[in-house]
N, C-alpha and C. Protein backbone atom coordinates (compact mmCIF):
# COMPACT_ATOMS: atom_id res chain seq x y z
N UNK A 1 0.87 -1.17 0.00
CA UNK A 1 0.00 0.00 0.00
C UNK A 1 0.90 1.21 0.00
N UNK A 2 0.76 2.24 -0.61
CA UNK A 2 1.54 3.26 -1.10
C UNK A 2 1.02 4.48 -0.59
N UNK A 3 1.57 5.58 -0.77
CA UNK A 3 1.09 6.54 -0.24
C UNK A 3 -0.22 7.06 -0.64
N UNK A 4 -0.91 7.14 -1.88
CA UNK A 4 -2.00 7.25 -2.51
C UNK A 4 -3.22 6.28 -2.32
N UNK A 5 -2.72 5.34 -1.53
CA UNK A 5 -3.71 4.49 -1.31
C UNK A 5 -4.28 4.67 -0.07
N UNK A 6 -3.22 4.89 0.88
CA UNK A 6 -3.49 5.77 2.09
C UNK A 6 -3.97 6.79 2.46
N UNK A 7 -3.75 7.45 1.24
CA UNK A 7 -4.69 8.75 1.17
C UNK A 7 -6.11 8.79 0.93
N UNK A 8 -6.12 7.74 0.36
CA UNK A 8 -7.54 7.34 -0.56
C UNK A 8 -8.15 6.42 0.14
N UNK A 9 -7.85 5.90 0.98
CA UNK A 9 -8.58 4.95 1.80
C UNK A 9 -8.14 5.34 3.52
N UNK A 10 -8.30 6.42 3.89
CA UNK A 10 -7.92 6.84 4.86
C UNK A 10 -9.50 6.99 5.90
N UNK A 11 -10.42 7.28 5.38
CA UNK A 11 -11.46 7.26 6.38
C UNK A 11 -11.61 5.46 6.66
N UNK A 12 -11.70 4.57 6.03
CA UNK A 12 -11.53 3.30 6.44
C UNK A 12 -10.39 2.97 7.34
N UNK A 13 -9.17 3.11 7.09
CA UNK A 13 -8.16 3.48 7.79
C UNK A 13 -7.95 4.08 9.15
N UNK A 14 -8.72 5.33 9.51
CA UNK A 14 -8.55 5.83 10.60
C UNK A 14 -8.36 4.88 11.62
N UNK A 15 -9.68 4.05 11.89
CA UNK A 15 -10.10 3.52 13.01
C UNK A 15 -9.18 2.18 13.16
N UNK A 16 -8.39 1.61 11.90
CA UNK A 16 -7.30 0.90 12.15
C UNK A 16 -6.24 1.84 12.73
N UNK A 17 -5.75 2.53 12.62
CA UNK A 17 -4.90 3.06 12.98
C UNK A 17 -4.58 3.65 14.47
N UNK A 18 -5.76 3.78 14.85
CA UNK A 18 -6.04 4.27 16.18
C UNK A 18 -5.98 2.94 16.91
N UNK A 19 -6.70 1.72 16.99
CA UNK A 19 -6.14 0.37 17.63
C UNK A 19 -4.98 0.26 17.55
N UNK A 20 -3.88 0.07 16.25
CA UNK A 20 -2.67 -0.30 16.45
C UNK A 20 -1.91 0.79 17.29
N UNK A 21 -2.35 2.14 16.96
CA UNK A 21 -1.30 2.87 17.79
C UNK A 21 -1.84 3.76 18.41
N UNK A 22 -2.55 2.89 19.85
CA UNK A 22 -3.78 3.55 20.56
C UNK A 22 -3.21 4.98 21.64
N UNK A 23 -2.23 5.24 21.30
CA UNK A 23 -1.76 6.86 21.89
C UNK A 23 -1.86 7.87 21.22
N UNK A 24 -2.07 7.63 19.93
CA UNK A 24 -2.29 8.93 19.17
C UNK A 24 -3.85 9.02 19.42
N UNK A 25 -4.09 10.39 19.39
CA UNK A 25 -5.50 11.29 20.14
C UNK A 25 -6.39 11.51 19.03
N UNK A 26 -7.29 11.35 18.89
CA UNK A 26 -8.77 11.70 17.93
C UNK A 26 -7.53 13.14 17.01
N UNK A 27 -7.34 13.95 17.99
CA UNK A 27 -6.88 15.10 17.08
C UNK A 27 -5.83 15.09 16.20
N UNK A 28 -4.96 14.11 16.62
CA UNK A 28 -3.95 13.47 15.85
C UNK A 28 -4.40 13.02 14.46
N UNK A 29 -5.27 11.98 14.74
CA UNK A 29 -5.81 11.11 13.23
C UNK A 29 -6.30 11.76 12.46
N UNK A 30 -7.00 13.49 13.14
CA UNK A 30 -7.87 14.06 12.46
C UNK A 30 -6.69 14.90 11.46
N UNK A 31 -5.37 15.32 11.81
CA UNK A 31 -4.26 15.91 11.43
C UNK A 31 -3.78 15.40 10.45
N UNK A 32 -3.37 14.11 10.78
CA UNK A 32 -3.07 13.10 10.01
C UNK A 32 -3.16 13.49 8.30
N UNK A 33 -4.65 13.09 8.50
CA UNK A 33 -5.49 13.83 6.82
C UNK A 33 -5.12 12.41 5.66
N UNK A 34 -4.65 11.30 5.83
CA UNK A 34 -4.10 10.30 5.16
C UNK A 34 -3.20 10.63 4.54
N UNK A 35 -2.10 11.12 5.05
CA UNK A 35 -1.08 11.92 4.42
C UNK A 35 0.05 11.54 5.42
N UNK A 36 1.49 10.02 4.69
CA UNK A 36 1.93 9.39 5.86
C UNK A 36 3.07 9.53 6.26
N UNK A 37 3.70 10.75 5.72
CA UNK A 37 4.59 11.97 7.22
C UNK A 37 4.02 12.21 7.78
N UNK A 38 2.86 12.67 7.89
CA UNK A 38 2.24 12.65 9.07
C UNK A 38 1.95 12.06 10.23
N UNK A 39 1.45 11.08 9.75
CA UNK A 39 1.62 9.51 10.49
C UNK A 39 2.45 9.23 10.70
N UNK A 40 3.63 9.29 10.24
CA UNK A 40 4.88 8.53 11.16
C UNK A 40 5.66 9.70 11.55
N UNK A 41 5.48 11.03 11.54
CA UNK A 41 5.48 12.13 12.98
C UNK A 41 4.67 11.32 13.83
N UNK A 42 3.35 11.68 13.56
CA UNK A 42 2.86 11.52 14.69
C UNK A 42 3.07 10.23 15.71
N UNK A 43 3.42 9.08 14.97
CA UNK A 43 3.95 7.57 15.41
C UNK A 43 5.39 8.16 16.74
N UNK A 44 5.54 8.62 15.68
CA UNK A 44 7.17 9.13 16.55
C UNK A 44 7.46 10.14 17.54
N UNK A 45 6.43 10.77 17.97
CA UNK A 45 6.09 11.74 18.66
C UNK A 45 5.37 11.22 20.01
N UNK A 46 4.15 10.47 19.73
CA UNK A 46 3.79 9.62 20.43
C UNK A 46 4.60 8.43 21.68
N UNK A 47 4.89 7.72 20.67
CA UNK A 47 5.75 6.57 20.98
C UNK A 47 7.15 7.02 21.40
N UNK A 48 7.95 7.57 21.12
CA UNK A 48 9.71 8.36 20.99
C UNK A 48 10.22 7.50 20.26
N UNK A 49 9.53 6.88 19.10
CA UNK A 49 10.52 5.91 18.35
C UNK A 49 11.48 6.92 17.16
N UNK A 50 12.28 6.44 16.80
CA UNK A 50 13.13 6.92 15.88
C UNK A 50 12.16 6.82 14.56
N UNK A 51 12.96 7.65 13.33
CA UNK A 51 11.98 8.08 12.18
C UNK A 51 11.53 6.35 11.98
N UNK A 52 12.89 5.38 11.50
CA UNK A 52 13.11 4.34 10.67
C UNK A 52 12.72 3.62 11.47
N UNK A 53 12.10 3.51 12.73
CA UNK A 53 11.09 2.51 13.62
C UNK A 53 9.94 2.58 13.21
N UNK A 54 9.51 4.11 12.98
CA UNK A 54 7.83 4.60 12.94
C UNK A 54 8.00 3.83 11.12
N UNK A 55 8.69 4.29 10.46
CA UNK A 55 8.76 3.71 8.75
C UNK A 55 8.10 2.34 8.49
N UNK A 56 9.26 1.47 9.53
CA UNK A 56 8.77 0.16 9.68
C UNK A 56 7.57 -0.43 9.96
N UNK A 57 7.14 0.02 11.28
CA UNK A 57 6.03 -0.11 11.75
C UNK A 57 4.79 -0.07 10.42
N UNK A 58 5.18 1.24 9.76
CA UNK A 58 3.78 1.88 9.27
C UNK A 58 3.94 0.75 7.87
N UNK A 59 4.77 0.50 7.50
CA UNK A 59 4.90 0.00 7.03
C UNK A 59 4.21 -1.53 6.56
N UNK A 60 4.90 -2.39 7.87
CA UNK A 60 4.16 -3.54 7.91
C UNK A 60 2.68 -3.47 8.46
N UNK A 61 2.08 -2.46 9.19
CA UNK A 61 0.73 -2.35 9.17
C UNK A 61 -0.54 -1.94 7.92
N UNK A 62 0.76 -1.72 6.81
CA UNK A 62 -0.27 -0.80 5.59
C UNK A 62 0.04 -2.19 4.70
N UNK A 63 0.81 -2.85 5.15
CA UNK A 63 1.40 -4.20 4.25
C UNK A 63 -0.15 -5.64 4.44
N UNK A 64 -0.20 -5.51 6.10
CA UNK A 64 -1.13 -6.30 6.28
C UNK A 64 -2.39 -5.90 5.90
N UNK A 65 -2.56 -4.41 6.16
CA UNK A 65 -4.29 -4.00 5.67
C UNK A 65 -4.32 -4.31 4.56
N UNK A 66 -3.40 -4.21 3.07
CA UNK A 66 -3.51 -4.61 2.23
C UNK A 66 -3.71 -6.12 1.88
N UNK A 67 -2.96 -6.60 2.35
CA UNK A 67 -3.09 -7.95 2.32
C UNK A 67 -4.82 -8.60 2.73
N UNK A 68 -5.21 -7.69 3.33
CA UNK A 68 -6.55 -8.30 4.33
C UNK A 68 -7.66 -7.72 2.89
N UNK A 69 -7.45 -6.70 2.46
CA UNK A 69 -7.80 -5.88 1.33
C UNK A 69 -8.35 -6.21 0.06
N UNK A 70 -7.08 -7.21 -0.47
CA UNK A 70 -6.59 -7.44 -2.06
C UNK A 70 -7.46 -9.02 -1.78
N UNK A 71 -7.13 -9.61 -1.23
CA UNK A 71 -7.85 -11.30 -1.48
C UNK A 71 -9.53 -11.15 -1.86
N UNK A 72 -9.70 -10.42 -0.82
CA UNK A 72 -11.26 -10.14 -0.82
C UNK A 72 -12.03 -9.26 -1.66
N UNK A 73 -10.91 -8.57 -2.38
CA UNK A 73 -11.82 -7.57 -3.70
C UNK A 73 -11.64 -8.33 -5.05
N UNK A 74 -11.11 -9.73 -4.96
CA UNK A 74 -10.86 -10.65 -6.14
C UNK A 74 -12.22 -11.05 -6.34
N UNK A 75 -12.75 -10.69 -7.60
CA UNK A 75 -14.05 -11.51 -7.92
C UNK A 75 -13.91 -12.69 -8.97
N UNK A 76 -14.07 -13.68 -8.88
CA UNK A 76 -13.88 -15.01 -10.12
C UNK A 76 -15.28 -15.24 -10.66
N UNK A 77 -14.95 -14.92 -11.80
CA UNK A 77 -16.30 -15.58 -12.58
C UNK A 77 -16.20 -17.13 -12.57
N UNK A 78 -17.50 -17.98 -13.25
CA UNK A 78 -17.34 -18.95 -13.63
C UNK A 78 -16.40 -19.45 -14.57
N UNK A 79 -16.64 -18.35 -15.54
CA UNK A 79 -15.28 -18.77 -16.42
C UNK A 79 -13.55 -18.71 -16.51
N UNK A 80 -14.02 -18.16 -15.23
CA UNK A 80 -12.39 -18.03 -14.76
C UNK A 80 -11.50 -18.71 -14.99
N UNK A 81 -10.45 -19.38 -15.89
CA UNK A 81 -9.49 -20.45 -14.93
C UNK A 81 -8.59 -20.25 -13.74
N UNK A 82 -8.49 -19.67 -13.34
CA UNK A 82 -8.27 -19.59 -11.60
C UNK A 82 -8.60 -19.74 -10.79
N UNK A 83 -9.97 -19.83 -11.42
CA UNK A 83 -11.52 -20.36 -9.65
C UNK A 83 -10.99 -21.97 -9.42
């Protein structure tokens, strides 16, 4: 998931984001704006992690939403050969 996707799917997003990194404040997420310097300021501000901690992090969390994402927007027809 890339930065544009984050941007673009950011009201779905919020409320993940707030579980995984339950210290950042309503006003935070609202800052945020799906825009993810932001997010990993705010990760890093929060937390005191270094930039390339918050990177990681955001990282493998935008890795798994995708993952949770992409399987389930696959539609197979009957005629598929892949079904």
């Amino acid at each position: 998931m890339n930065r544009d996707v984050l941007s673009g799917s950011w009201r779905e997003l919020r409320g993940k984001v707030k579980e995984r990194w339950g210290k950042l404040t309503d006003d935070d997420v609202v800052k945020i704006e799906g825009h993810l310097d932001r997010l990993i300021g705010a990760v890093q501000k929060r937390y005191g992690y270094a930039r390339e901690q918050a990177e990681r992090e955001i990282d493998t969390f935008l890795e798994d939403m995708r993952s949770r994402v992409e399987p389930a927007s696959r539609v197979t027809s009957p005629r598929d050969p892949a079904a």
